[in-house]
Protein backbone atom coordinates (compact mmCIF):
# COMPACT_ATOMS: atom_id res chain seq x y z
CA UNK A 1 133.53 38.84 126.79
CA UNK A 2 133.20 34.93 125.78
CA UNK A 3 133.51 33.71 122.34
CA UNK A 4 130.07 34.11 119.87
CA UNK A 5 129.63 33.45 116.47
CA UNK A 6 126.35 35.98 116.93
CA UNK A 7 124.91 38.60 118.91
CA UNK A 8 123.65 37.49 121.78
CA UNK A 9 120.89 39.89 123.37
CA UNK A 10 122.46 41.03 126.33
CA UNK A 11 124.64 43.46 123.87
CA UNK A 12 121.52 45.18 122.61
CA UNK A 13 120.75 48.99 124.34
CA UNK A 14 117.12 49.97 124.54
CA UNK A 15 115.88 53.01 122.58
CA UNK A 16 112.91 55.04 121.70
CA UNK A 17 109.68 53.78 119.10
CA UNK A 18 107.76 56.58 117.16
CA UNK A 19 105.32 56.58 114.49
CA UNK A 20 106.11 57.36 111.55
CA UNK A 21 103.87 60.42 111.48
CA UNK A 22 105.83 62.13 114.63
CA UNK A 23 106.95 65.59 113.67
CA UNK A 24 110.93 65.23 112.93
CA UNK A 25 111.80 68.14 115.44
CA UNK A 26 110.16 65.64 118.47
CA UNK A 27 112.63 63.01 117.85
CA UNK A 28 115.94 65.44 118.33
CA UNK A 29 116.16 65.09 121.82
CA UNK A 30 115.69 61.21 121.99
CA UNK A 31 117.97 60.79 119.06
CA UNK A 32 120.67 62.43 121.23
CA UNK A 33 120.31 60.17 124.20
CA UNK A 34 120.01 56.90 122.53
CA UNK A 35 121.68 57.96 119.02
CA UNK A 36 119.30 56.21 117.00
CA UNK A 37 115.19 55.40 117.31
CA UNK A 38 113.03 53.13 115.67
CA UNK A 39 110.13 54.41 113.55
CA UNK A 40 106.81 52.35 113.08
CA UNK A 41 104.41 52.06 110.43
CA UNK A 42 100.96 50.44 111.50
CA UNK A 43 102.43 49.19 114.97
CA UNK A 44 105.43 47.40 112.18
CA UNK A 45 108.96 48.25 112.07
CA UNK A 46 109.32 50.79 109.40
CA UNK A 47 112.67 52.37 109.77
CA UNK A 48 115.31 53.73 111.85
CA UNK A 49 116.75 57.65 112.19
CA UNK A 50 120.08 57.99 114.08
CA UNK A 51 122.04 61.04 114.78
CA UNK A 52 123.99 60.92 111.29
CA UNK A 53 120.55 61.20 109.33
CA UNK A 54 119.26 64.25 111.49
CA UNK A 55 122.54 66.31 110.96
CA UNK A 56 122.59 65.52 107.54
CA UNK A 57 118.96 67.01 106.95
CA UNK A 58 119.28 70.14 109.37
CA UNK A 59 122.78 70.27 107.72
CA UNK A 60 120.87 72.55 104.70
CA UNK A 61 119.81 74.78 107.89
CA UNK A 62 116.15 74.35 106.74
CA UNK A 63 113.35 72.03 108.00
CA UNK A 64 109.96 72.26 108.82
CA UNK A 65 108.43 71.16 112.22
CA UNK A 66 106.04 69.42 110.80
CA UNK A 67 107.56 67.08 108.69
CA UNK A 68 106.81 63.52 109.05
CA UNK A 69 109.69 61.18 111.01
CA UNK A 70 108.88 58.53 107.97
CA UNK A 71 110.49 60.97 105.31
CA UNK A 72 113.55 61.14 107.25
CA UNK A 73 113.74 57.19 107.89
CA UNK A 74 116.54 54.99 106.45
CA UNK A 75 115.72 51.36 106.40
CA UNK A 76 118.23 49.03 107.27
CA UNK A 77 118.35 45.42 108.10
CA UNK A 78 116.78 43.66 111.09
CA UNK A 79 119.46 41.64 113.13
CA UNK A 80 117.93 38.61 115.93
CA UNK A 81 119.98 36.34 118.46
CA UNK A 82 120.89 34.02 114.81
CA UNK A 83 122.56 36.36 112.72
CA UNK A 84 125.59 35.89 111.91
CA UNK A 85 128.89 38.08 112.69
CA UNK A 86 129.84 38.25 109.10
CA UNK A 87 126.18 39.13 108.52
CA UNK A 88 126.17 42.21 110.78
CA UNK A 89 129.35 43.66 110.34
CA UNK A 90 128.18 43.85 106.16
CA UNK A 91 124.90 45.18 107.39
CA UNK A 92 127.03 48.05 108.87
CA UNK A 93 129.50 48.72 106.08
CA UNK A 94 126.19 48.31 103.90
CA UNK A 95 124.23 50.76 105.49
CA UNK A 96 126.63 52.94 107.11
CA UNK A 97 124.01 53.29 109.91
CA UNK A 98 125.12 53.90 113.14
CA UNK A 99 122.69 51.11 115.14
CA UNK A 100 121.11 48.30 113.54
CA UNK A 101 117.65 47.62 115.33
CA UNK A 102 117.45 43.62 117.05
CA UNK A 103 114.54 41.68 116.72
CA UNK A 104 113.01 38.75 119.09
CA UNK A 105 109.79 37.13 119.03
CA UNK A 106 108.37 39.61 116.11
CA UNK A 107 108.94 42.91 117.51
CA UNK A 108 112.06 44.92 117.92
CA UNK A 109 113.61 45.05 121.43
CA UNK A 110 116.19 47.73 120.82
CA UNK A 111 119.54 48.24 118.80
CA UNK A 112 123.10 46.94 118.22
CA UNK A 113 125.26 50.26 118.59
CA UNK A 114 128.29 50.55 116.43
CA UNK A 115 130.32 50.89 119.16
CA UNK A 116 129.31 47.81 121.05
CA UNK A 117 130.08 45.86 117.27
CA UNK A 118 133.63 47.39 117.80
CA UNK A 119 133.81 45.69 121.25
CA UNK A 120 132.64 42.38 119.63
CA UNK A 121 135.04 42.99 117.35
CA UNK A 122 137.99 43.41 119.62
CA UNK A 123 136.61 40.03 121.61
CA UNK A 124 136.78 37.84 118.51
CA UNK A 125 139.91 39.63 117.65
CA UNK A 126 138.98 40.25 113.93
CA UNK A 127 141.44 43.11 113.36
CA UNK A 128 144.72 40.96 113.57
CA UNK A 129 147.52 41.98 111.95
CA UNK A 130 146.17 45.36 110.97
CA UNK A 131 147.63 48.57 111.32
CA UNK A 132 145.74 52.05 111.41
CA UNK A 133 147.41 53.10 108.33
CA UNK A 134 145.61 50.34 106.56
CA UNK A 135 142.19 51.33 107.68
CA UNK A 136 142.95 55.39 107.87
CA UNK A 137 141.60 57.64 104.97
CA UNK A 138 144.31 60.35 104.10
CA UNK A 139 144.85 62.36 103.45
CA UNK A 140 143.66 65.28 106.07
CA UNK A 141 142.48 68.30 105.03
CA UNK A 142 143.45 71.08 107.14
CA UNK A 143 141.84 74.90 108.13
CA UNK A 144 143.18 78.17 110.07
CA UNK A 145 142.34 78.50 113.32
CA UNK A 146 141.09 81.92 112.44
CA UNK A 147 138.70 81.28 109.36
CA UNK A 148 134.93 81.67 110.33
CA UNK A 149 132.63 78.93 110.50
CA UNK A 150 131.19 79.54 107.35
CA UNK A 151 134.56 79.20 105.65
CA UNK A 152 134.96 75.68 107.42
CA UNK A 153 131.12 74.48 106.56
CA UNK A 154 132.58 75.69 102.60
CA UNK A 155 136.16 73.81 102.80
CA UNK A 156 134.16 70.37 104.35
CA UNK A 157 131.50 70.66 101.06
CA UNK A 158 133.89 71.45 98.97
CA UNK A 159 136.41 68.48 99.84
CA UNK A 160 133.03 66.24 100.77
CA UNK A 161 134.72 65.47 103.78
CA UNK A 162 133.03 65.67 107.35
CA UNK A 163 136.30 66.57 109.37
CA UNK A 164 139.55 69.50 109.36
CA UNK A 165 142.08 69.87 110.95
CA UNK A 166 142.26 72.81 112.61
CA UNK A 167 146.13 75.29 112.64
CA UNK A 168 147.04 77.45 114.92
CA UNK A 169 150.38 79.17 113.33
CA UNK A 170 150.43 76.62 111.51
CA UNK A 171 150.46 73.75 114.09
CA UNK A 172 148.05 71.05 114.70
CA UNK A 173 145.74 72.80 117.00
CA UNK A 174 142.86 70.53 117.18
CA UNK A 175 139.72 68.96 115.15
CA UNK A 176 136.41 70.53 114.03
CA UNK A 177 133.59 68.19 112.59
CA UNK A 178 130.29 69.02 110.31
CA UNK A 179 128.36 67.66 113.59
CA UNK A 180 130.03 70.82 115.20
CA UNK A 181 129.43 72.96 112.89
CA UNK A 182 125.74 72.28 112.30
CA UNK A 183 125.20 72.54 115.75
CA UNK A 184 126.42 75.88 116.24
CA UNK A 185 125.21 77.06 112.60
CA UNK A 186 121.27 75.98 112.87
CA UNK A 187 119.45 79.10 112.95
CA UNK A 188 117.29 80.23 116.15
CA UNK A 189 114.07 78.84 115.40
CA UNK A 190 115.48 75.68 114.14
CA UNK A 191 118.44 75.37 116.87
CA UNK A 192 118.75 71.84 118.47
CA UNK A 193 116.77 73.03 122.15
CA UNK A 194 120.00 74.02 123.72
CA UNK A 195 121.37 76.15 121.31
CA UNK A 196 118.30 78.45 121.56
CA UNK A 197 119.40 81.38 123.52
CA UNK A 198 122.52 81.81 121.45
CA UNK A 199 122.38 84.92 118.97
CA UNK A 200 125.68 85.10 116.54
CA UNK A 201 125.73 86.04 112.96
CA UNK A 202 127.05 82.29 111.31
CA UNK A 203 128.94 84.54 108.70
CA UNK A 204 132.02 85.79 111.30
CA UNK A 205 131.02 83.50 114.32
CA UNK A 206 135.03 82.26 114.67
CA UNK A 207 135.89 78.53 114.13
CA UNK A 208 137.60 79.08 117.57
CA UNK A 209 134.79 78.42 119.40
CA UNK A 210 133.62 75.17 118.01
CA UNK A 211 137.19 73.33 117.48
CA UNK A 212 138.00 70.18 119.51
CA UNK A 213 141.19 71.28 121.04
CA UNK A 214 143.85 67.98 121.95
CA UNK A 215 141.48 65.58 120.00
CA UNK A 216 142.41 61.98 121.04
CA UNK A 217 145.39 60.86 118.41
CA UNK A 218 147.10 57.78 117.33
CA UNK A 219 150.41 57.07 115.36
CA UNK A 220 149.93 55.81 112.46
CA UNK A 221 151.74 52.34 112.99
CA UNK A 222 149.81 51.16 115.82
CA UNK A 223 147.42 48.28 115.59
CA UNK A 224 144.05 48.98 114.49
CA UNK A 225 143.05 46.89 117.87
CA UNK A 226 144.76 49.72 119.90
CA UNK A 227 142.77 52.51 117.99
CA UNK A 228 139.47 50.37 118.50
CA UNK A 229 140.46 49.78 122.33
CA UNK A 230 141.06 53.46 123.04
CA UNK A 231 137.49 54.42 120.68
CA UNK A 232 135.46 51.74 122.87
CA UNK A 233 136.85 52.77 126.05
CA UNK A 234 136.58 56.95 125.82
CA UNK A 235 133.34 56.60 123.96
CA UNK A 236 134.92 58.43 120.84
CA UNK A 237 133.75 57.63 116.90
CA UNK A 238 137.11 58.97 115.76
CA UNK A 239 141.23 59.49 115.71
CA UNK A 240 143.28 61.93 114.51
CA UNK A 241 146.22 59.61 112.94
CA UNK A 242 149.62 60.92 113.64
CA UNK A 243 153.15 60.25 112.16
CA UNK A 244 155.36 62.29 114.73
CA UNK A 245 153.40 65.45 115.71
CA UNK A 246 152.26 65.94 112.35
CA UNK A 247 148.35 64.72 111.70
CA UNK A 248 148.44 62.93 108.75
CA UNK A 249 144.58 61.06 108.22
CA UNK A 250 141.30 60.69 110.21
CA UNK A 251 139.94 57.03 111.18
CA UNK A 252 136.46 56.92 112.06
CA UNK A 253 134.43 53.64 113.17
CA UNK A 254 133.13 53.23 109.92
CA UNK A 255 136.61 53.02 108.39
CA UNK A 256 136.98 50.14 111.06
CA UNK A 257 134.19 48.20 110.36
CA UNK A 258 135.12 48.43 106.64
CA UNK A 259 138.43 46.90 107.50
CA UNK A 260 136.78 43.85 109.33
CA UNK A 261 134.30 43.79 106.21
CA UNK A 262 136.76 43.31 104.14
CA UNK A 263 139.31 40.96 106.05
CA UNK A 264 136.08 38.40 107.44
CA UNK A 265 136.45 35.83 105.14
CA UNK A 266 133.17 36.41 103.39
CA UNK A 267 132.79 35.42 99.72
CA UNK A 268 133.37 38.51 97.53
CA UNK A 269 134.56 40.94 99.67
CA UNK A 270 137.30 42.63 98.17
CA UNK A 271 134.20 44.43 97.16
CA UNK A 272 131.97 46.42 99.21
CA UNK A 273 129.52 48.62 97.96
CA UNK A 274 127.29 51.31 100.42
CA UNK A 275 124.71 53.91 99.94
CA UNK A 276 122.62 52.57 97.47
CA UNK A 277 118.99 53.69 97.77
CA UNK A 278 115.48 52.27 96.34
CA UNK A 279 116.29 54.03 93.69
CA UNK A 280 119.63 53.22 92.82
CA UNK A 281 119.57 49.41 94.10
CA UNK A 282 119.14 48.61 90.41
CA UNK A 283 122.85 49.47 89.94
CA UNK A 284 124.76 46.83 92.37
CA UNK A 285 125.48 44.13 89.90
CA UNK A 286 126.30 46.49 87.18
CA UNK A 287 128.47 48.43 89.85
CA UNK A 288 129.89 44.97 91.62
CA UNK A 289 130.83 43.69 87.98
CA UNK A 290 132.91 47.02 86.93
CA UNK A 291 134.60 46.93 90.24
CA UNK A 292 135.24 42.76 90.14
CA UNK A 293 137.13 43.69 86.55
CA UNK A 294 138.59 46.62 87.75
CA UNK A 295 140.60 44.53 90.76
CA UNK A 296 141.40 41.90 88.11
CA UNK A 297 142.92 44.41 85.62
CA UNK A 298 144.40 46.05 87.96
CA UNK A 299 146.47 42.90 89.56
CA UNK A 300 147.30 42.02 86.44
CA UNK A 301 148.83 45.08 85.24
CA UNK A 302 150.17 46.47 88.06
CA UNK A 303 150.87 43.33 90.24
CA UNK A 304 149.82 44.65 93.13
CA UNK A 305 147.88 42.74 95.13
CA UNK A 306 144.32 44.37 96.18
CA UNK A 307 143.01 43.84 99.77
CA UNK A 308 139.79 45.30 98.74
CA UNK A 309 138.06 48.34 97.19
CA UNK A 310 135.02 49.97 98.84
CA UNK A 311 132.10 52.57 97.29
CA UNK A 312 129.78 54.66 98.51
CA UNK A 313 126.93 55.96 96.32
CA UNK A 314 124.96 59.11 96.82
CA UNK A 315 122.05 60.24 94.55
CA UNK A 316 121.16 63.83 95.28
CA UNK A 317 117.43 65.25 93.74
CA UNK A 318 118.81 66.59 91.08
CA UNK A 319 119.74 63.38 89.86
CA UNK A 320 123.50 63.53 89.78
CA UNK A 321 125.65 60.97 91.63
CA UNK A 322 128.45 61.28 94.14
CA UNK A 323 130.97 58.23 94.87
CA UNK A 324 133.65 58.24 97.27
CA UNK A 325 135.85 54.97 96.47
CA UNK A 326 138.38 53.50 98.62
CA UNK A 327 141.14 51.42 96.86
CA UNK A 328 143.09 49.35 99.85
CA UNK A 329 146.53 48.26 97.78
CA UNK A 330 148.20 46.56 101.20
CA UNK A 331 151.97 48.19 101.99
CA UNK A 332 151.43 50.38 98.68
CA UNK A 333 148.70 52.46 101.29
CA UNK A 334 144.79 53.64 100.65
CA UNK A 335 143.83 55.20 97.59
CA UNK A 336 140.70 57.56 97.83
CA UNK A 337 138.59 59.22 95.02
CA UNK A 338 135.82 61.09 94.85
CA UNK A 339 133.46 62.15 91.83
CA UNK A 340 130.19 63.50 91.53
CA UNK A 341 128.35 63.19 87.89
CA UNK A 342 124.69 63.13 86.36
CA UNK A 343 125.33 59.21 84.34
CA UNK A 344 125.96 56.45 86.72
CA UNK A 345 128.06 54.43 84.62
CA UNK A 346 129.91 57.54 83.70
CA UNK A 347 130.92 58.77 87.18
CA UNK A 348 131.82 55.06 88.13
CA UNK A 349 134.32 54.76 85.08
CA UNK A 350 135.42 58.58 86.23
CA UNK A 351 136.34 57.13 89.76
CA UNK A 352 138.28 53.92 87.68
CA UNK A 353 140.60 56.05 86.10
CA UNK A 354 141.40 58.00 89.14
CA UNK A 355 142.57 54.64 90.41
CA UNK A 356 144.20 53.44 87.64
CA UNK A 357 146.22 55.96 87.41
CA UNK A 358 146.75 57.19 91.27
CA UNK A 359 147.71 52.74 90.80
CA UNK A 360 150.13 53.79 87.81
CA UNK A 361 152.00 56.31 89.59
CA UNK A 362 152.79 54.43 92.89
CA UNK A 363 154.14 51.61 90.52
CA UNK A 364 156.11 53.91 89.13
CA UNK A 365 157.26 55.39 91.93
CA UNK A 366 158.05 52.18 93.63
CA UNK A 367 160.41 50.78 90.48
CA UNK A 368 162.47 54.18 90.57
CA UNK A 369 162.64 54.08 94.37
CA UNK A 370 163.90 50.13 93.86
CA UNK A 371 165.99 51.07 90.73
CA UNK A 372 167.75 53.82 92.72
CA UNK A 373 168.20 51.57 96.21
CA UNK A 374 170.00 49.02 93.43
CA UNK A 375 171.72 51.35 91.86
CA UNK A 376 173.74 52.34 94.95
CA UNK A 377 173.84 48.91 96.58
CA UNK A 378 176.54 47.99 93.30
CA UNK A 379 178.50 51.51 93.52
CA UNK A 380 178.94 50.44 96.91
CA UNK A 381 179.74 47.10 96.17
């Protein structure tokens, strides 16, 4: 692939266009073939919805036929032959959408896939120098082969995760996603078309029969270009990470293009913020500013040097908030937290101290590791 400093068209896939007043349970099938489709508005661009947005709405197991494709739309930013790199790879981290839709000569020709950005990616050889255990989230949560699928669908909410780990006498037996789950778990009349003729009760229908057995894996010291080459070329979204036989974190593209986000060179991005809605757009400076002092407080204190620290924001309808923060300290690993509260501000300071003290204790950990390894270097000596 030759050298670009933008997309040029002949990376773009075509897709499907729908009105915006298209019942939601039309665009299933043409979601799965082209994983996302653009919605218009007036013969305008209005939206997109990609596979991600239609499992997370049937993932409640309820929706009507007749809803409206422009309830369900996410808008994300338009990309043309002139944006830049930088630009699109923060679109993705931004919007955590899984196609951004291109635009020449006023209308929309198609969408940028986030697996052809990975291949762009690998061709301007952006992830340099970085291993998967800088870019994996860990760690993995893990579920008995012989739990039910309702007890997986619980553990995943619970932990606010979308993937387990599946045992099988208590070995790594394979992988089980929510995407798996909620295909297997929508009821009859609201079953994706080829789940139709299946009859189960979702309350004992066994995990078994859903789990990815010999899920593609990784060690955990390879290059993140060798996780992105073996994603691209099997047509996969995610690894199991691996340290021996033992699975030890899950790295998805998203974690990938967070990575490049943060390593591009752009100004300010040891902080990346995603999620934020119409609603809650108000927030970024406030949030950018708490996180800007955070890193600064934090290097000072702890002198640790932060690559970067990333946040999604969720606001559910009854008005609480959910944040999942990513705190990327370098050799000293990935620190995740998660916190869901009704007060903005609140929940973000909630997800601070997590840090700070998750920060704390490595520190810690690291002096009396150090204080030990010099301790015995002059008993030897």
């Amino acid at each position: 692939m030759a050298e670009f400093t933008s997309i040029p068209e002949g990376l773009i896939t075509k897709t499907a266009f729908f009105s915006e007043r298209t019942p939601i349970t039309k665009l299933v099938p043409a979601v799965q073939q082209f994983d996302a489709v653009i919605i218009n508005k007036d013969d305008g661009y209005f939206g997109i919805i990609d596979s991600r947005e239609i499992y997370r709405y049937f993932a409640n197991f309820a929706i009507s036929k007749k809803q409206a494709s422009g309830r369900y739309a996410i808008r994300v930013p338009r990309i043309t032959d002139s944006t830049s790199i930088d630009d699109v790879i923060y679109y993705f981290q931004k919007s955590r959408a899984k196609a951004l839709p291109y635009q020449k000569n006023d209308r929309i020709s198609g969408v940028l896939k986030r697996n052809t950005l990975l291949k762009v990616l690998l061709s301007l050889d952006r992830l340099r120098d970085v291993k998967v255990s800088d870019a994996m989230v860990s760690p993995v949560i893990a579920i008995d082969i012989k739990s039910t699928v309702t007890q997986a669908k619980a553990a995943m909410r619970a932990n606010k995760i979308n993937r387990l780990m599946v045992l099988e006498n208590d070995r790594f037996a394979g992988m089980v996603t929510n995407y798996d789950l909620i295909d297997r778990y929508l009821k009859p009349q609201e079953r994706l078309p080829q789940r139709k003729s299946y009859t189960y009760t979702p309350s004992n229908l066994a995990l078994e029969s859903v789990v990815q057995r010999n899920p593609r894996t990784i060690d955990y010291n390879r290059s993140l270009k060798d996780a992105v080459r073996d994603m691209v070329e099997n047509g996969i979204s995610s690894l199991v990470v691996t340290r021996g036989d033992k699975p030890v974190g899950i790295l998805t593209e998203l974690d990938i293009i967070t990575s490049a986000a943060a390593g591009g060179g752009m100004e300010g991005n040891k902080v990346l913020i995603s999620g934020l809605d119409s609603d809650t757009y108000q927030y970024e400076d406030e949030i950018r500013s708490m996180l800007k002092v955070f890193i600064e407080k934090t290097e000072r204190m702890s002198r640790i040097r932060v690559d970067y620290i990333s946040v999604v924001v969720k606001k559910f309808k009854s008005k609480s908030y959910e944040m999942h923060a990513r705190l990327s300290l370098g050799k000293q690993g990935i620190i995740n937290a998660h916190v869901t509260g009704h007060i903005m501000e609140r929940t973000m300071g909630d997800v601070l101290n997590i840090l700070s003290r998750e920060v704390k204790e490595r520190k810690e950990r690291y002096l009396s590791i150090r204080k030990i390894y010099h301790t015995n270097r002059m008993e030897e000596a």
